[in-house]
Protein backbone atom coordinates (compact mmCIF):
# COMPACT_ATOMS: atom_id res chain seq x y z
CA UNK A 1 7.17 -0.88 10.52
CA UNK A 2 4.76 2.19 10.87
CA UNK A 3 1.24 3.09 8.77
CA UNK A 4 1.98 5.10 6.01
CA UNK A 5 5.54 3.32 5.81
CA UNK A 6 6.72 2.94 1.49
CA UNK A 7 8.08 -0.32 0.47
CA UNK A 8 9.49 -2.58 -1.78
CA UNK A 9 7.22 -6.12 -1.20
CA UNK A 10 7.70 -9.02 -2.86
CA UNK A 11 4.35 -10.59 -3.73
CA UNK A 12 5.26 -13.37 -6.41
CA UNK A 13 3.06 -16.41 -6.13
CA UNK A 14 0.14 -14.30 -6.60
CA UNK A 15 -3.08 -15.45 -9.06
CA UNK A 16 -4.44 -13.21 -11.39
CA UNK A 17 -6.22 -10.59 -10.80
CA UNK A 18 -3.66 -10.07 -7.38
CA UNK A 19 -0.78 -8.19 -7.85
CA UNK A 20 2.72 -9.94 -8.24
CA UNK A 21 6.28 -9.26 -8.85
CA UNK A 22 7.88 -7.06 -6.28
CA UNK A 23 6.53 -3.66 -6.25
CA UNK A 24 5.74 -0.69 -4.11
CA UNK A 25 3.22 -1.04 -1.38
CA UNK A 26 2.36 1.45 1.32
CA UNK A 27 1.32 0.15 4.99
CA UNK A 28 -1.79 0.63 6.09
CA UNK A 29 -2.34 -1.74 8.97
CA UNK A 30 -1.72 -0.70 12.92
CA UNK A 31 1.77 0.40 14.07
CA UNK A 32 1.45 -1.00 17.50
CA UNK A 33 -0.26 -4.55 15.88
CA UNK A 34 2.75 -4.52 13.48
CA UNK A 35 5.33 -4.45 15.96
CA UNK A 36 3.46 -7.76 17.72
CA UNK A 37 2.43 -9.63 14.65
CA UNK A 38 4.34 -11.19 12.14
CA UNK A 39 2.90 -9.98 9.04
CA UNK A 40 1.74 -6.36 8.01
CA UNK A 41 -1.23 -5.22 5.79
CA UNK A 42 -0.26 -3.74 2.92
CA UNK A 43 -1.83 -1.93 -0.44
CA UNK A 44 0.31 -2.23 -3.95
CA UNK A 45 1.03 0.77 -5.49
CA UNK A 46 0.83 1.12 -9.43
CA UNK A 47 1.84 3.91 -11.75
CA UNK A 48 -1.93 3.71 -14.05
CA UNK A 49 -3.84 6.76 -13.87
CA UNK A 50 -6.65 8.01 -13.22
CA UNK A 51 -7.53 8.33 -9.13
CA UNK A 52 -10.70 6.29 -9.07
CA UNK A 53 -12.30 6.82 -5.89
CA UNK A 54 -12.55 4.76 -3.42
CA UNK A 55 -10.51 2.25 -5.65
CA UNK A 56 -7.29 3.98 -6.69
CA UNK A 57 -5.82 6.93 -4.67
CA UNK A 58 -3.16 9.10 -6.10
CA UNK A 59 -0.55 9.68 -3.84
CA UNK A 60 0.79 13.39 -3.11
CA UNK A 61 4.28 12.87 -3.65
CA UNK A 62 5.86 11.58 -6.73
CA UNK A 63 7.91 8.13 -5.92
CA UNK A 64 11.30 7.60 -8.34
CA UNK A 65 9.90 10.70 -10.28
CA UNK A 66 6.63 9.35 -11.18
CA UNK A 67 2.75 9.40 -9.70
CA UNK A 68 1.82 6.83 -7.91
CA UNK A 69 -1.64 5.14 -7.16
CA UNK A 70 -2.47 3.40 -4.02
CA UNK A 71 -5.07 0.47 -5.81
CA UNK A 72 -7.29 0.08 -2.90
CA UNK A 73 -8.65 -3.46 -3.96
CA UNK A 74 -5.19 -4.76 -4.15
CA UNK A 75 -4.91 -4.89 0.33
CA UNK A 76 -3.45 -8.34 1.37
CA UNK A 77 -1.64 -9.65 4.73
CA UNK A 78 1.97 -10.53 4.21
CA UNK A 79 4.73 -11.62 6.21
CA UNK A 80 7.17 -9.62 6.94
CA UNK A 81 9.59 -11.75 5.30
CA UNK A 82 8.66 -10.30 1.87
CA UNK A 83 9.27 -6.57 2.83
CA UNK A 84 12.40 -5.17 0.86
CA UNK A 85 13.46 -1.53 1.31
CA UNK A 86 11.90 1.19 2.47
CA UNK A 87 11.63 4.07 0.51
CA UNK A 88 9.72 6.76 2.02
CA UNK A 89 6.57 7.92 4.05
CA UNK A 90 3.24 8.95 3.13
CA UNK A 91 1.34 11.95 4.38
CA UNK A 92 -0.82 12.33 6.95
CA UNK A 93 -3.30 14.10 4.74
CA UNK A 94 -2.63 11.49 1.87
CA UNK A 95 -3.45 8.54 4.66
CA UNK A 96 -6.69 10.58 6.07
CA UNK A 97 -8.23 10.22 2.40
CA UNK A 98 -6.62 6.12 2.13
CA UNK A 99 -8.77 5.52 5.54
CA UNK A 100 -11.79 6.83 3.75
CA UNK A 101 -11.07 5.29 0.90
CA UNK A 102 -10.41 1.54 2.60
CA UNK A 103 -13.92 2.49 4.61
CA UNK A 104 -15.94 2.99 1.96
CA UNK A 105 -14.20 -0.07 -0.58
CA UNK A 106 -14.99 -2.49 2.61
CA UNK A 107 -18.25 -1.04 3.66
């Protein structure tokens, strides 16, 4: 699974305020680490406007037709047993600004 990677993860048994259900997430952690470890970072994607930076990051493509926010506060670990299907990449550019973004949220 690469950085940037788009995918379906199921994150049920989650507490409010975490995210559940299954949902979009895009992969932010270290290709090389995911191939070794078995379980990814990830950050849920939602379709609730605005961009809020650092905490919610519009993505530059539109996913299923629609804009999609990466919610910054939402990162979690998770095995890769809950990753579903992939559906797509983000940019380069758009993962530039996320590693800003994550930098200044954890700072």
């Amino acid at each position: 699974m690469t950085r940037g990677t788009i995918v379906w993860v199921n994150l049920e048994d989650a507490s409010t305020p975490e995210f559940g259900k299954t949902r979009l997430s895009i992969v932010v952690s270290n290709t090389i680490q995911n191939e070794i470890l078995d379980t990814i970072a990830v950050i849920p994607l939602s379709t609730r406007a605005p961009e809020i930076w650092p905490l919610r990051m519009e993505l530059d493509t539109k996913i299923r037709g629609r804009k999609s926010f990466a919610v910054v506060p939402g990162i979690r670990q998770v095995d890769k047993a809950r990753l579903l299907d992939r559906v797509g990449h983000a940019s380069h550019e758009f993962m530039a600004r996320l590693n800003e973004a994550i930098s200044a949220y954890l700072s």
